[in-house]
Protein backbone atom coordinates (compact mmCIF):
# COMPACT_ATOMS: atom_id res chain seq x y z
CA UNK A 1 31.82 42.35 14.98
CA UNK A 2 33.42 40.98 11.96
CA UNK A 3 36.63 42.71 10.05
CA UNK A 4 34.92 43.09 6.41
CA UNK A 5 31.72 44.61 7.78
CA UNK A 6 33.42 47.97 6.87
CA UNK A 7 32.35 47.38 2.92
CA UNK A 8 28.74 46.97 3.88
CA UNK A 9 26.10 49.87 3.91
CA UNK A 10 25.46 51.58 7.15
CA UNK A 11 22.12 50.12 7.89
CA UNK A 12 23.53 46.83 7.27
CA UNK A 13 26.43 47.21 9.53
CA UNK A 14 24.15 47.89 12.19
CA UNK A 15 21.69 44.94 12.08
CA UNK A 16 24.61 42.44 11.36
CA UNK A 17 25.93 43.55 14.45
CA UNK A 18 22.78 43.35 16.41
CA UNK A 19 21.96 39.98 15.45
CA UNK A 20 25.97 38.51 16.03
CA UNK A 21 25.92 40.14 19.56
CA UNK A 22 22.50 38.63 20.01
CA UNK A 23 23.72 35.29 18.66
CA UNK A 24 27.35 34.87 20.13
CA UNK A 25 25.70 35.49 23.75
CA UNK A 26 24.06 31.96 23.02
CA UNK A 27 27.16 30.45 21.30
CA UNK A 28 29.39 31.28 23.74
CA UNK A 29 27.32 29.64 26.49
CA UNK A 30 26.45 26.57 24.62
CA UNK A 31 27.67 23.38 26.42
CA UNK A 32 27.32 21.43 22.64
CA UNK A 33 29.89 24.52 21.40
CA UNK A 34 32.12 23.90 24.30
CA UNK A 35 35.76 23.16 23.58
CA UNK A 36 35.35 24.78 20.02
CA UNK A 37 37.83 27.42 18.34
CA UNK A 38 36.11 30.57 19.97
CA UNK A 39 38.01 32.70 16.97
CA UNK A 40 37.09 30.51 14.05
CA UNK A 41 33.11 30.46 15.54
CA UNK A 42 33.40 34.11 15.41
CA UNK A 43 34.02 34.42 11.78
CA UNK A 44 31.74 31.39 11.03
CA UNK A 45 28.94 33.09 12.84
CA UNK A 46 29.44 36.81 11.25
CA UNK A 47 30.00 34.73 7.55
CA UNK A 48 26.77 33.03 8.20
CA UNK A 49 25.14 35.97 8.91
CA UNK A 50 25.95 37.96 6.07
CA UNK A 51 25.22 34.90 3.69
CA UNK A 52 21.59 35.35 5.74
CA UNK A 53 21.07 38.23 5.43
CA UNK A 54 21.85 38.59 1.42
CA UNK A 55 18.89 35.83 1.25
CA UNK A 56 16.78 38.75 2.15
CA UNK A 57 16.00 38.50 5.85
CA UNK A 58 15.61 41.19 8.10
CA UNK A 59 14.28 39.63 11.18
CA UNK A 60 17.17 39.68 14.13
CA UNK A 61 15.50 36.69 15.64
CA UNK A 62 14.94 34.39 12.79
CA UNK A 63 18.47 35.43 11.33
CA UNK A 64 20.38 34.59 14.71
CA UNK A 65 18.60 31.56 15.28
CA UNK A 66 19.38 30.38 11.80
CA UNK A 67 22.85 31.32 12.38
CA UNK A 68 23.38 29.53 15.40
CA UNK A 69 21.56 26.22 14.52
CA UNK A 70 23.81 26.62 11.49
CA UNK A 71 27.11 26.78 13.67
CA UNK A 72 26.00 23.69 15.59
CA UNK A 73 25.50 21.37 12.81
CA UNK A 74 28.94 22.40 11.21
CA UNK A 75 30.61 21.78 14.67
CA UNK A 76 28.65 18.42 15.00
CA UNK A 77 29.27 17.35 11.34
CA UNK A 78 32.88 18.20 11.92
CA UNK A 79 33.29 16.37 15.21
CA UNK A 80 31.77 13.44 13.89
CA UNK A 81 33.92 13.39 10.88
CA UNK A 82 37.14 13.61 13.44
CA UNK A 83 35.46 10.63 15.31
CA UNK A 84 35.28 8.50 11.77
CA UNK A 85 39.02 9.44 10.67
CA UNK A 86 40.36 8.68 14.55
CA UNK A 87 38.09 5.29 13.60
CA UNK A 88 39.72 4.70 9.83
């Protein structure tokens, strides 16, 4: 999954993993993601989730869909802030 997760506990490990496969099948695919770094969304979705998960959440579900909502809004807030400095 992610290069650091070799510091985290076990248990950890595991459901970080569980919920960035789960996510990435859905980032991959996603037509808004298209054209995006697919390296640098890798890291951003594994950092995301283990910001997530520190906030206490267990929940695969609710911690990938946070994670990928997350990674579309950065994209979109960064594509729209290319699209105002091509403008300036």
């Amino acid at each position: 999954m992610y290069r650091r997760n070799h510091d985290l506990a076990p248990e950890v490990r595991t459901l970080a993993s569980e919920v960035f496969n789960r996510s990435w099948q859905f980032v991959e695919r996603d037509p808004v993601l298209a054209g995006e770094d697919r390296q640098g969304m890798q890291e951003q979705l594994a950092t995301l989730i283990l910001l997530l998960m520190k906030g206490g959440d267990k929940n695969p579900v609710v911690l990938a869909n946070k994670a990928i909502g997350t990674v579309r809004q950065q994209c979109a807030t960064r594509r729209a802030q290319l699209s105002l400095d091509e403008v300036a």
